[in-house]
Protein backbone atom coordinates (compact mmCIF):
# COMPACT_ATOMS: atom_id res chain seq x y z
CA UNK A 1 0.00 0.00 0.00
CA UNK A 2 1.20 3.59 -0.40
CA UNK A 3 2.19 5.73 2.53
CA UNK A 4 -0.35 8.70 3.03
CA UNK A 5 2.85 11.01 3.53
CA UNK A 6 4.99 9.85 0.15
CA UNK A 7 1.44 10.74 -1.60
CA UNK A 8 1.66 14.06 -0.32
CA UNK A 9 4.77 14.91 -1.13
CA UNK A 10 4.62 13.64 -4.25
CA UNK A 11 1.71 15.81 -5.29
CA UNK A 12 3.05 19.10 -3.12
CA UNK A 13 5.90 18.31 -5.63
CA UNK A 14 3.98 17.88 -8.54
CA UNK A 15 1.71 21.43 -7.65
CA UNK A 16 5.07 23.36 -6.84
CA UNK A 17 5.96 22.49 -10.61
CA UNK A 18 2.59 23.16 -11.86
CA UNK A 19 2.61 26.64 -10.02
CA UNK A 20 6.18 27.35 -11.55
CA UNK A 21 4.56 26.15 -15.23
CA UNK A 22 2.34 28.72 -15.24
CA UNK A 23 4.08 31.79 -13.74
CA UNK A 24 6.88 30.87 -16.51
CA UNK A 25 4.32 32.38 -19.12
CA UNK A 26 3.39 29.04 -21.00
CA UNK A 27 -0.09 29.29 -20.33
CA UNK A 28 -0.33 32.96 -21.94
CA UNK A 29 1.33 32.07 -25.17
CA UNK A 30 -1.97 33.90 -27.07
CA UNK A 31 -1.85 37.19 -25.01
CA UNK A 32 -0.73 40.17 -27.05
CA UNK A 33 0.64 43.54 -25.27
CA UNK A 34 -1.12 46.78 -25.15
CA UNK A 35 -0.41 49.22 -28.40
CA UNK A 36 -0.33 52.05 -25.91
CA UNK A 37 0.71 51.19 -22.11
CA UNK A 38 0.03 54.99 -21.17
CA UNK A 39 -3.59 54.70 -22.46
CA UNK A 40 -4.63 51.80 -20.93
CA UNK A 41 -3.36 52.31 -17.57
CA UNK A 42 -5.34 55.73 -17.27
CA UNK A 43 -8.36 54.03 -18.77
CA UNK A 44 -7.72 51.61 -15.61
CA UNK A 45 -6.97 54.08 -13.08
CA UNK A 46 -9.65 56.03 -13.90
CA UNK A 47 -12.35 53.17 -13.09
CA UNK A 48 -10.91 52.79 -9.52
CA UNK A 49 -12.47 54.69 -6.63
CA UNK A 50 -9.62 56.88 -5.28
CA UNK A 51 -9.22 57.68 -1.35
CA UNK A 52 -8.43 61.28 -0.45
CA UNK A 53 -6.21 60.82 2.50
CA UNK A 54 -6.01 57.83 3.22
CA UNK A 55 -5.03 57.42 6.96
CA UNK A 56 -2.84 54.68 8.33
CA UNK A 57 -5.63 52.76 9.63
CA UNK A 58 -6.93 52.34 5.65
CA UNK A 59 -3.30 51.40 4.91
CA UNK A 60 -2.40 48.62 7.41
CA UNK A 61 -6.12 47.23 6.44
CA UNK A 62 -5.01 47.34 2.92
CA UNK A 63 -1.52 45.56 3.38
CA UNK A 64 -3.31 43.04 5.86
CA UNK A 65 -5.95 42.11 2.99
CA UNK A 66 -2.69 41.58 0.26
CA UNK A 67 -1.02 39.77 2.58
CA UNK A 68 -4.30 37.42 3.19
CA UNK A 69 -4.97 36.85 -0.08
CA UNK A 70 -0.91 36.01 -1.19
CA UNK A 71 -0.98 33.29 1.50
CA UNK A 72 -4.43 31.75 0.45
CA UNK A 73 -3.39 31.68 -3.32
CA UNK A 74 0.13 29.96 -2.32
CA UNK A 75 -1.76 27.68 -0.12
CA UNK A 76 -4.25 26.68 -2.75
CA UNK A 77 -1.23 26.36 -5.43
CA UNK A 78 0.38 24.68 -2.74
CA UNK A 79 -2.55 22.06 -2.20
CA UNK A 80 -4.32 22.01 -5.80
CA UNK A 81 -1.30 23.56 -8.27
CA UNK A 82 -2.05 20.57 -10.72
CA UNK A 83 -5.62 21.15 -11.71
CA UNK A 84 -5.52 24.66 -11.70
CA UNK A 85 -2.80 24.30 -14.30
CA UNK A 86 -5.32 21.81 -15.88
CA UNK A 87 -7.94 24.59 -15.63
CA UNK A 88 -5.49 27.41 -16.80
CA UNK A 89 -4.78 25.26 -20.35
CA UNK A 90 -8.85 24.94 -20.55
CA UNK A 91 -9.17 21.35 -20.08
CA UNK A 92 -12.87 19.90 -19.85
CA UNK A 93 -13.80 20.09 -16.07
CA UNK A 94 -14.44 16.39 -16.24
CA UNK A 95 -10.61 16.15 -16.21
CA UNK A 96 -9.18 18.11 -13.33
CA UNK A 97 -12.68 17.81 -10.96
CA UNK A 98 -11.44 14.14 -10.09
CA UNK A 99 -8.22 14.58 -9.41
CA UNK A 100 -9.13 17.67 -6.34
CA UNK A 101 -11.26 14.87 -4.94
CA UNK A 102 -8.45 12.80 -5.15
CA UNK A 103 -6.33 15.39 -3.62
CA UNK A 104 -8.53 16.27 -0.63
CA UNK A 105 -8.76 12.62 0.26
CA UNK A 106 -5.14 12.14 -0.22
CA UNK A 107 -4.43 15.26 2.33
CA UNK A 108 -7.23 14.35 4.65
CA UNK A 109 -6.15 10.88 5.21
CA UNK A 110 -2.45 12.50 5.85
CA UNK A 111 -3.61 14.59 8.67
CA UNK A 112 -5.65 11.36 9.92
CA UNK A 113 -2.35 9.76 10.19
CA UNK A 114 -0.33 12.28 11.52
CA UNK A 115 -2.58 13.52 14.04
CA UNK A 116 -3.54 9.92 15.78
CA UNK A 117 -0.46 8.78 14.89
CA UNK A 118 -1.90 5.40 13.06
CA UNK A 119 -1.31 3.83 9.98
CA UNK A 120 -4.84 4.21 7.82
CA UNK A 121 -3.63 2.43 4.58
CA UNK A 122 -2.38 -0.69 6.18
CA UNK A 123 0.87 -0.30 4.45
């Protein structure tokens, strides 16, 4: 039987790769860049509600909310990098939907075993 924990690492492994697939650009091969960067970005700015004076209050609020969600996207590359680089190269839904039930049984049976200390495969 397989060990709960070489299952984990093995796919923490394979979604660190996945994660570093994708930030390397291969999944955007059809994006084309802006004609005019200066254009765009003031079209952008302009649709964002702007705060007067912000006071440091707003500020720590605002770095507490980046930093919240920069740890939950790691953590779900971390835990499910594989099928969202399925996702990201459009495959059929049928395809990757499996494999994060497969993952979240794989990762709860881990904890099962590391928190009673017991072996749940029999291996």
């Amino acid at each position: 039987m397989i060990k709960m924990g070489k299952a984990l690492l093995f796919i923490l492994c394979l979604n660190i790769a996945s994660w570093m697939i994708v930030q390397g650009g291969v999944t955007r091969s059809g994006m084309e860049p802006f004609e005019n960067m200066e254009e765009k970005a003031e079209e952008l700015n302009a649709t964002v509600r702007k705060l007067q004076n912000p006071s440091a209050g707003d500020i720590f609020i605002g770095y507490l909310v980046l930093a919240w969600n920069t740890l939950l996207d790691a953590l779900g590359w971390l835990l499910f990098g594989f099928p969202k680089l399925l996702s990201s190269f459009k495959a059929p839904t049928l395809l990757y939907a499996p494999l994060i039930l497969i993952w979240v049984v794989i990762i709860v049976l881990f904890f099962i075993e590391f928190v009673s200390g017991r072996d749940t495969t029999g291996g």
